[in-house]
PDB file of N, CA and C in Angstrom:
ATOM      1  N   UNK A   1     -20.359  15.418   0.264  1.00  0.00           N
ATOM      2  CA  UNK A   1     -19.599  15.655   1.472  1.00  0.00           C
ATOM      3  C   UNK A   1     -18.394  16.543   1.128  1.00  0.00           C
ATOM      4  N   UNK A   2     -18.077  17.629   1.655  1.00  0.00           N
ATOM      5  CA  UNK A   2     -17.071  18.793   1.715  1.00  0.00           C
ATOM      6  C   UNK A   2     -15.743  18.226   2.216  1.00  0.00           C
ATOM      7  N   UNK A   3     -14.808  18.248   1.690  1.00  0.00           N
ATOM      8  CA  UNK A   3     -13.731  18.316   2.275  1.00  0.00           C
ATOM      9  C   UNK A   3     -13.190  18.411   4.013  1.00  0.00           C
ATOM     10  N   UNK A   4     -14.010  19.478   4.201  1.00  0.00           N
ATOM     11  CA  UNK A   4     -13.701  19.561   5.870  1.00  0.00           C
ATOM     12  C   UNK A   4     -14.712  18.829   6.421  1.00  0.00           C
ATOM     13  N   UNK A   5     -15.883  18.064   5.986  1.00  0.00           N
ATOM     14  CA  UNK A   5     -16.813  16.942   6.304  1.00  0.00           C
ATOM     15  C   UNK A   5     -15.889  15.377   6.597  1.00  0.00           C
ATOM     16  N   UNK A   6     -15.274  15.374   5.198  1.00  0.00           N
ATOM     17  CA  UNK A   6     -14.370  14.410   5.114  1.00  0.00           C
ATOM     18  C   UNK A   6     -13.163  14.588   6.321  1.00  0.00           C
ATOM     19  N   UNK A   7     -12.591  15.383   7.026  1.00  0.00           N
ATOM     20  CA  UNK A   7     -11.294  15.457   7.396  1.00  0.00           C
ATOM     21  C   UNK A   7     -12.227  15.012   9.170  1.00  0.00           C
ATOM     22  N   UNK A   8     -13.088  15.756   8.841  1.00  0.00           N
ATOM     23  CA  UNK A   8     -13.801  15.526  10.324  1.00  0.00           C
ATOM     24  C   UNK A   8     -14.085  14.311  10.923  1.00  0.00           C
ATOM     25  N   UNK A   9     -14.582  13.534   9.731  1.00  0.00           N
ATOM     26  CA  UNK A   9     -14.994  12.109  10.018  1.00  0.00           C
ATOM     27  C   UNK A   9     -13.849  11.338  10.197  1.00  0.00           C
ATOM     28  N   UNK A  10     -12.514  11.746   9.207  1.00  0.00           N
ATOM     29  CA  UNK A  10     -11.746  10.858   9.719  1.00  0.00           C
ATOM     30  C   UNK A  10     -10.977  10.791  10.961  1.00  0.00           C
ATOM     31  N   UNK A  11     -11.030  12.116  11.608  1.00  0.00           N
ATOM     32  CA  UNK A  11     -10.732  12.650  13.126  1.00  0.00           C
ATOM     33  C   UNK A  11     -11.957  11.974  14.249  1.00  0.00           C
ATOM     34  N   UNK A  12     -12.997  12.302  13.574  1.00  0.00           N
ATOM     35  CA  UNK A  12     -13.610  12.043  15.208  1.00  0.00           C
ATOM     36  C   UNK A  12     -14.161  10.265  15.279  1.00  0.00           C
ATOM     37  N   UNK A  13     -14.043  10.085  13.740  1.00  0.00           N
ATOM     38  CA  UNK A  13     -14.935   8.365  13.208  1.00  0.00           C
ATOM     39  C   UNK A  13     -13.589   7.409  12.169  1.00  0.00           C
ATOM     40  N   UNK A  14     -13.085   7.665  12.617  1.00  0.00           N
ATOM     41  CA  UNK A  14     -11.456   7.051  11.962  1.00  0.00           C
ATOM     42  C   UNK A  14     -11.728   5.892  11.027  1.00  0.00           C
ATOM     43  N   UNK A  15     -12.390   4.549  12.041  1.00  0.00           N
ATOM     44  CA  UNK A  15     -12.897   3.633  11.244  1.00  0.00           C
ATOM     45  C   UNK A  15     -14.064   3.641  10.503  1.00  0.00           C
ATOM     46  N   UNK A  16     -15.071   4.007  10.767  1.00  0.00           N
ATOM     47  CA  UNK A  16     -16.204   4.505   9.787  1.00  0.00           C
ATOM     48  C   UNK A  16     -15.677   5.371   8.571  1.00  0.00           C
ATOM     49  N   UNK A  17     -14.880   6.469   8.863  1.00  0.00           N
ATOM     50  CA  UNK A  17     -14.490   6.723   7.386  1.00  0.00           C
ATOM     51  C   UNK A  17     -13.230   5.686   6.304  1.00  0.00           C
ATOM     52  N   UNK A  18     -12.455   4.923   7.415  1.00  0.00           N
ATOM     53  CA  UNK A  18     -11.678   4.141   6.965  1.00  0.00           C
ATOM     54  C   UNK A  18     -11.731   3.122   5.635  1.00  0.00           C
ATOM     55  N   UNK A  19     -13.328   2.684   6.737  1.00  0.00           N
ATOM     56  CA  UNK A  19     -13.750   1.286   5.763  1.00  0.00           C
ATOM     57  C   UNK A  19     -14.828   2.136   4.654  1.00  0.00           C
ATOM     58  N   UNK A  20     -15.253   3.196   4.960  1.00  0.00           N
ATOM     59  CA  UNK A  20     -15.863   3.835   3.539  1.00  0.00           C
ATOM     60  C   UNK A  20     -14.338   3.917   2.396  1.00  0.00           C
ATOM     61  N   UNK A  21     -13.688   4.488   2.599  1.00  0.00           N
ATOM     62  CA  UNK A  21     -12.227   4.436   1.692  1.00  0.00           C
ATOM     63  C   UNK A  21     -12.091   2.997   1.306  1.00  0.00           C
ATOM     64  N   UNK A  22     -12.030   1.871   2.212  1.00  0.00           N
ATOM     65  CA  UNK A  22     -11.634   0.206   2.080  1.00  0.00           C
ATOM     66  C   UNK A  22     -12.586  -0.406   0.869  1.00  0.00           C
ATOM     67  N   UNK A  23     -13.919   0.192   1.160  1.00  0.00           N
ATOM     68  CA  UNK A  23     -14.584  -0.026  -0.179  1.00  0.00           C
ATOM     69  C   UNK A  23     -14.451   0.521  -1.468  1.00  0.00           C
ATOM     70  N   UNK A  24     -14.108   1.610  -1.582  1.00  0.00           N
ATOM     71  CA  UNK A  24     -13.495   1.781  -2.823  1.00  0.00           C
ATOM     72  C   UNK A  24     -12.383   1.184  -3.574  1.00  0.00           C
ATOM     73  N   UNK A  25     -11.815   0.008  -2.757  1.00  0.00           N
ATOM     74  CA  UNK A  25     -10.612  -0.440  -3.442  1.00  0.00           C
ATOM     75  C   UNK A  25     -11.348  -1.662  -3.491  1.00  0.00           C
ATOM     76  N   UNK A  26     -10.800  -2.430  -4.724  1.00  0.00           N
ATOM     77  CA  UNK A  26     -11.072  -4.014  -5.223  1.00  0.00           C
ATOM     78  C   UNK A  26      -9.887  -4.641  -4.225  1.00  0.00           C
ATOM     79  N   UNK A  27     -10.115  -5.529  -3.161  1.00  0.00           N
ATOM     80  CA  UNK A  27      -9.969  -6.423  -2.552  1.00  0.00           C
ATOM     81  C   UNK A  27      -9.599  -7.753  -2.887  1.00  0.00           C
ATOM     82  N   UNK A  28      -8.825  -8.435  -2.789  1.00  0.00           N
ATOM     83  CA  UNK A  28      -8.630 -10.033  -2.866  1.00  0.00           C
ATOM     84  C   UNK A  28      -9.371 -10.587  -1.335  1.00  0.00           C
ATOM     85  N   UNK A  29      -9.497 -10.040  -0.335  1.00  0.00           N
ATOM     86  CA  UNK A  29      -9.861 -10.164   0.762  1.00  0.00           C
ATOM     87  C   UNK A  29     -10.153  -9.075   1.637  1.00  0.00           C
ATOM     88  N   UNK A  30     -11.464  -8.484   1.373  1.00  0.00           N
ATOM     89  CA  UNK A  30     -11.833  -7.459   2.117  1.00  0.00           C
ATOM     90  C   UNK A  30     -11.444  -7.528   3.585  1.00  0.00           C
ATOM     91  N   UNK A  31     -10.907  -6.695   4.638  1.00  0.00           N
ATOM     92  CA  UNK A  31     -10.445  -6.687   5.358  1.00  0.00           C
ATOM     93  C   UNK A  31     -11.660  -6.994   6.253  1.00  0.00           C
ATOM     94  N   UNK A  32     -11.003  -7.749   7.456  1.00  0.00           N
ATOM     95  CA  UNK A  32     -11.931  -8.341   8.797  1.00  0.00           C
ATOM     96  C   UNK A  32     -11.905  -6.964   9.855  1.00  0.00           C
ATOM     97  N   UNK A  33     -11.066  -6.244  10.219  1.00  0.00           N
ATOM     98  CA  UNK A  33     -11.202  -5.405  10.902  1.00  0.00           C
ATOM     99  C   UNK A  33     -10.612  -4.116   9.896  1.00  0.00           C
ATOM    100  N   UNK A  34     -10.520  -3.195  10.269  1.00  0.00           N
ATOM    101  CA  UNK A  34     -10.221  -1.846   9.550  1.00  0.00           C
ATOM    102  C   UNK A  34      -9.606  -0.904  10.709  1.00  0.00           C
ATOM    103  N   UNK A  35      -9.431  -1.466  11.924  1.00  0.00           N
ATOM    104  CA  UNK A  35      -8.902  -0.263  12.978  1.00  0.00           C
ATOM    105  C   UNK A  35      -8.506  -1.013  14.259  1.00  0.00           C
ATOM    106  N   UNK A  36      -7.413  -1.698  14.607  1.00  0.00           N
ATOM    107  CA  UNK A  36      -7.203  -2.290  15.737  1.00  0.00           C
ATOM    108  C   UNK A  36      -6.053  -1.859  16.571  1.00  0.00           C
ATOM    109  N   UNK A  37      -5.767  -1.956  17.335  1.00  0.00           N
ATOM    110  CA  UNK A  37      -4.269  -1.894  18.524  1.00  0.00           C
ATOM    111  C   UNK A  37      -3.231  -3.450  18.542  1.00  0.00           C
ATOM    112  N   UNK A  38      -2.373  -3.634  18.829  1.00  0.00           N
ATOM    113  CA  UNK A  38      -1.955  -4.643  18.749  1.00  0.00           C
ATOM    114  C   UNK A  38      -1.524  -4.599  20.361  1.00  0.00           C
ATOM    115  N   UNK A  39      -0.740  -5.474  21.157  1.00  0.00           N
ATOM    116  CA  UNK A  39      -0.195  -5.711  22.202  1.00  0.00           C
ATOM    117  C   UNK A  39       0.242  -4.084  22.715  1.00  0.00           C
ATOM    118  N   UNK A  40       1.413  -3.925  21.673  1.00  0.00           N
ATOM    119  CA  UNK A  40       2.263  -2.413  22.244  1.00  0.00           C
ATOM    120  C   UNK A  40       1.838  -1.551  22.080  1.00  0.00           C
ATOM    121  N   UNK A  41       0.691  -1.221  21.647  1.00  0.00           N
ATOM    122  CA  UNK A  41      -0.500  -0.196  21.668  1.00  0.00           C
ATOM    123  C   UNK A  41      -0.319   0.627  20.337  1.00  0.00           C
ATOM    124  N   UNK A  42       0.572  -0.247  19.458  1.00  0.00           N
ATOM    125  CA  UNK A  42       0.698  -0.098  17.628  1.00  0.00           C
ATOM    126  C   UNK A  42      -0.882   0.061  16.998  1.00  0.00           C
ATOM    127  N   UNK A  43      -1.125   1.019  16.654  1.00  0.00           N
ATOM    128  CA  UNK A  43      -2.381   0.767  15.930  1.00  0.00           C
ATOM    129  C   UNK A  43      -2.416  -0.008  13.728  1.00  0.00           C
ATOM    130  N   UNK A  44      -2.940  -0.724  13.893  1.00  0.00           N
ATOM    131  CA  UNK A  44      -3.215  -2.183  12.934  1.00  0.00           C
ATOM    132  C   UNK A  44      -4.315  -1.587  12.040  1.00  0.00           C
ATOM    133  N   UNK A  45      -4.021  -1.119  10.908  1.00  0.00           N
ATOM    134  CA  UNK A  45      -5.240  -0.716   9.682  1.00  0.00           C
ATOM    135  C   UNK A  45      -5.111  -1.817   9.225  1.00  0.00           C
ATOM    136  N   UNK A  46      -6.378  -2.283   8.957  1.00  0.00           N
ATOM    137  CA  UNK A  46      -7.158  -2.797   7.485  1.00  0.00           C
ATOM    138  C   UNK A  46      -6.286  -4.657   7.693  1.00  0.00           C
ATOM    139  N   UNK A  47      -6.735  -5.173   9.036  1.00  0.00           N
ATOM    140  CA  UNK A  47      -6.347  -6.172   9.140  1.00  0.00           C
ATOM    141  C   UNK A  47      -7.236  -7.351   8.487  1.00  0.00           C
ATOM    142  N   UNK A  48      -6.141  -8.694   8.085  1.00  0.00           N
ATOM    143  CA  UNK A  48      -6.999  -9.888   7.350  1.00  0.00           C
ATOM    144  C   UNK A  48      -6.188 -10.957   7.936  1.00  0.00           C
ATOM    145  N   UNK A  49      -7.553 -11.877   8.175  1.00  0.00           N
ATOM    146  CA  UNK A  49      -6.687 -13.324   8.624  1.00  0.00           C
ATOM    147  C   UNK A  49      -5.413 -13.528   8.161  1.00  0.00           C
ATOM    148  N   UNK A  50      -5.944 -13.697   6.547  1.00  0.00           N
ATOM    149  CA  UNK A  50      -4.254 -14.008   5.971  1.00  0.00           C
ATOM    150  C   UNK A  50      -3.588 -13.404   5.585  1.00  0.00           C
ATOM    151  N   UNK A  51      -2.393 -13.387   5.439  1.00  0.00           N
ATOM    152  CA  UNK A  51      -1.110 -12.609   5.404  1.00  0.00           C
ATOM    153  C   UNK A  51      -1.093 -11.794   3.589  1.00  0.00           C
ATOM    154  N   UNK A  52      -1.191 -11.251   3.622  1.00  0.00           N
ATOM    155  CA  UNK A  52      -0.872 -10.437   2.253  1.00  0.00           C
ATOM    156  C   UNK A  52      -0.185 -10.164   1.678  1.00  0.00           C
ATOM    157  N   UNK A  53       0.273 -10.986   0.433  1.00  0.00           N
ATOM    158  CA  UNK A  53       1.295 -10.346  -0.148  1.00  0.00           C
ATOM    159  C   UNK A  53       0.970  -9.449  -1.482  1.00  0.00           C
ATOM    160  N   UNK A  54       1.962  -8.468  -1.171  1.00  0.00           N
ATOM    161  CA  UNK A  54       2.139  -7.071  -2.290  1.00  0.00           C
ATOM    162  C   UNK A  54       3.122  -7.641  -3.161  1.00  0.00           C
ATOM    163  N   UNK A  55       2.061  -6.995  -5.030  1.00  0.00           N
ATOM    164  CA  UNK A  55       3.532  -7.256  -5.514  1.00  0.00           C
ATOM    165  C   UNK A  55       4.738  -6.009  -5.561  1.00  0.00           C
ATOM    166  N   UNK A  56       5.751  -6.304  -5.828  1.00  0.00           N
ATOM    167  CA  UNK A  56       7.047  -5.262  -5.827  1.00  0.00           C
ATOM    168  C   UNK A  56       6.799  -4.215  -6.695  1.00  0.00           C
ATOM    169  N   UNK A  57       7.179  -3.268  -6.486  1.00  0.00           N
ATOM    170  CA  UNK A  57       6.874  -2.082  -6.857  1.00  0.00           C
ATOM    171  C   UNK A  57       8.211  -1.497  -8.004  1.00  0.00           C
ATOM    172  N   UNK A  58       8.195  -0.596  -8.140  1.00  0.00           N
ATOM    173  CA  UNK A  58       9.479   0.280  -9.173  1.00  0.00           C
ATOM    174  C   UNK A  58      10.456   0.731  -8.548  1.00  0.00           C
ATOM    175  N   UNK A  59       9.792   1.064  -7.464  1.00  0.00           N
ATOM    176  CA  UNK A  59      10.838   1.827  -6.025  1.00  0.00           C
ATOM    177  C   UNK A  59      11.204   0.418  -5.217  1.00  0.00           C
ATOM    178  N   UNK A  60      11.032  -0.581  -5.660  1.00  0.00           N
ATOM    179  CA  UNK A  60      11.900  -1.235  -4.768  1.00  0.00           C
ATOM    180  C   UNK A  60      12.639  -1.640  -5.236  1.00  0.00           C
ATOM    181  N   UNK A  61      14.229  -1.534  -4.170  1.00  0.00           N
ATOM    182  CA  UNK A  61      15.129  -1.681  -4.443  1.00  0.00           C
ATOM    183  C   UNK A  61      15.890  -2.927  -5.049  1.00  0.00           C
ATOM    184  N   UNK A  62      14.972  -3.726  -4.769  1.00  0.00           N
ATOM    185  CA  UNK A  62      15.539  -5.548  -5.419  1.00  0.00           C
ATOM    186  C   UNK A  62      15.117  -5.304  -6.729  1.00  0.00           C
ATOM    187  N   UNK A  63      14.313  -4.768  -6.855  1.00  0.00           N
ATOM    188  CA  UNK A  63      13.326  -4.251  -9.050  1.00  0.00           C
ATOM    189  C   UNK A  63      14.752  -3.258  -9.250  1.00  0.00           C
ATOM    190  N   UNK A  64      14.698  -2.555  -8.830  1.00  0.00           N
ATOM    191  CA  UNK A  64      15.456  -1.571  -9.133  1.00  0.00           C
ATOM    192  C   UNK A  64      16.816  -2.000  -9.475  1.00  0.00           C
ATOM    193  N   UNK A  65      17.697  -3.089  -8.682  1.00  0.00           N
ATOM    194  CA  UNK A  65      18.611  -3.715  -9.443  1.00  0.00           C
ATOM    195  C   UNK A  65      18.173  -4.873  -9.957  1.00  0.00           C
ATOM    196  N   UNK A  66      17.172  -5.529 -10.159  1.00  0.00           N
ATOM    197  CA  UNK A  66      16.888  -6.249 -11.241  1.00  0.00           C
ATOM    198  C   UNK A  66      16.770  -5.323 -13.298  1.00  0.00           C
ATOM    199  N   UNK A  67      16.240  -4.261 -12.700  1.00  0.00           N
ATOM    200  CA  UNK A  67      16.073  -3.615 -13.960  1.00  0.00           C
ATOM    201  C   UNK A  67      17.867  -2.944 -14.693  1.00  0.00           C
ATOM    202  N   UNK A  68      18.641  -2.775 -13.932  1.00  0.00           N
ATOM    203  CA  UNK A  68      19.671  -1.871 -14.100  1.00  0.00           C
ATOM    204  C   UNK A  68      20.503  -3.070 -14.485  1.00  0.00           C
ATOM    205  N   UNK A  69      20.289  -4.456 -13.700  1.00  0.00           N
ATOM    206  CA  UNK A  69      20.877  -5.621 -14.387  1.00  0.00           C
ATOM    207  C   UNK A  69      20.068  -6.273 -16.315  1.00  0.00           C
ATOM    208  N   UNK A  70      19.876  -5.705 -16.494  1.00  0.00           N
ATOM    209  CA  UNK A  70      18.829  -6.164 -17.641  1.00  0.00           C
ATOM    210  C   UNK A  70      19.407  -5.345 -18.358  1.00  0.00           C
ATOM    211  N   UNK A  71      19.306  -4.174 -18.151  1.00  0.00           N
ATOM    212  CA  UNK A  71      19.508  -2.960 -18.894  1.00  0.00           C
ATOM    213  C   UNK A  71      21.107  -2.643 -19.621  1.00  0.00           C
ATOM    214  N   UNK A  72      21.857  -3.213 -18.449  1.00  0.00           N
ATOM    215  CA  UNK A  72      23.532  -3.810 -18.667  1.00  0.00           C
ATOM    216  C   UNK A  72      23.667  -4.757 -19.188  1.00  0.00           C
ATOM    217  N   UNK A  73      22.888  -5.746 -19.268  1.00  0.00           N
ATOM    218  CA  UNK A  73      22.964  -6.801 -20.151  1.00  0.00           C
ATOM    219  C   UNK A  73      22.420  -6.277 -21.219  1.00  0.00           C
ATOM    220  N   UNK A  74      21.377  -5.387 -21.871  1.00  0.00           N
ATOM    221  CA  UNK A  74      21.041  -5.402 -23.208  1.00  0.00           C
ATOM    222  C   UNK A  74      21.687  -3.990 -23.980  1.00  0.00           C
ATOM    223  N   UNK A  75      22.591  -3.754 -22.936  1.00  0.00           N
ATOM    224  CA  UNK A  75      23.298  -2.556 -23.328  1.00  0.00           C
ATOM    225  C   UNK A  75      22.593  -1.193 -23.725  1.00  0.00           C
ATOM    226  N   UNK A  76      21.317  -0.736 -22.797  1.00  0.00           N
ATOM    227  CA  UNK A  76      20.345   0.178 -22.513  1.00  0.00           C
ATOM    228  C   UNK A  76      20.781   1.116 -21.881  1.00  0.00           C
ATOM    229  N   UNK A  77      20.624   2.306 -22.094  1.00  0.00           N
ATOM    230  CA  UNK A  77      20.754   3.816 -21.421  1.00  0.00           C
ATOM    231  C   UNK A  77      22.041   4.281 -21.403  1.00  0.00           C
ATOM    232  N   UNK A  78      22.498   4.081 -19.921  1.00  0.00           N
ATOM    233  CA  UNK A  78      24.072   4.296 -19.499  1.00  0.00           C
ATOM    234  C   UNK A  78      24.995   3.091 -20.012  1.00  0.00           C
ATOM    235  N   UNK A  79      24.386   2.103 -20.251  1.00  0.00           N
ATOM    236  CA  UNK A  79      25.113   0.835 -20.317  1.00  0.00           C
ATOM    237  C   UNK A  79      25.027   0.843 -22.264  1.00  0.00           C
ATOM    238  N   UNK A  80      24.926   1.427 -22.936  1.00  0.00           N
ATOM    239  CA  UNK A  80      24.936   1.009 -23.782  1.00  0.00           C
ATOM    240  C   UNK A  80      26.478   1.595 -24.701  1.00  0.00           C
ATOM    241  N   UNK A  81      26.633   0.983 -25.777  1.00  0.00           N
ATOM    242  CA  UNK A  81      27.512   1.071 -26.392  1.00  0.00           C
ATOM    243  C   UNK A  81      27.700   1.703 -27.925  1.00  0.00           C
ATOM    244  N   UNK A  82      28.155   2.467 -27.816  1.00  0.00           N
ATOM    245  CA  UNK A  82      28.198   3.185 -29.479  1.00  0.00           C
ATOM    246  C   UNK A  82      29.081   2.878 -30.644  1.00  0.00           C
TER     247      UNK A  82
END
């Protein structure tokens, strides 16, 4: 499938190409729907009964001063001492 095959499907078949993408990822809970609306007419990817939690990332900002606190304590980078 070509590139502009791919862009097409996800324009005219949103969820059909969606959940082809959804399968390529390893799942803890493959998703129950892959394309919904909610009340305010929010559209809902890759919904699951239960609630999902992500773990924290590098860019987040609570890691981000967790790490800069560590780093001041072991006297690392800017924080360190000569």
């Amino acid at each position: 499938m070509s590139y502009q095959d791919h862009y097409q499907q996800s324009i005219e078949q949103p969820e059909v190409f969606w959940r082809k993408q959804a399968e390529l990822i390893k799942w803890c809970e493959f998703p129950e729907t892959i394309l919904s609306q909610d009340e305010n007419g929010f559209f809902r990817w890759f919904s699951v009964e239960n609630e999902v939690s992500v773990p924290p990332t590098i860019d987040d900002p609570v890691i981000l001063d967790e790490i800069r606190d560590v780093m001041r304590q072991r006297g690392i980078g800017l924080y360190a001492v000569s």
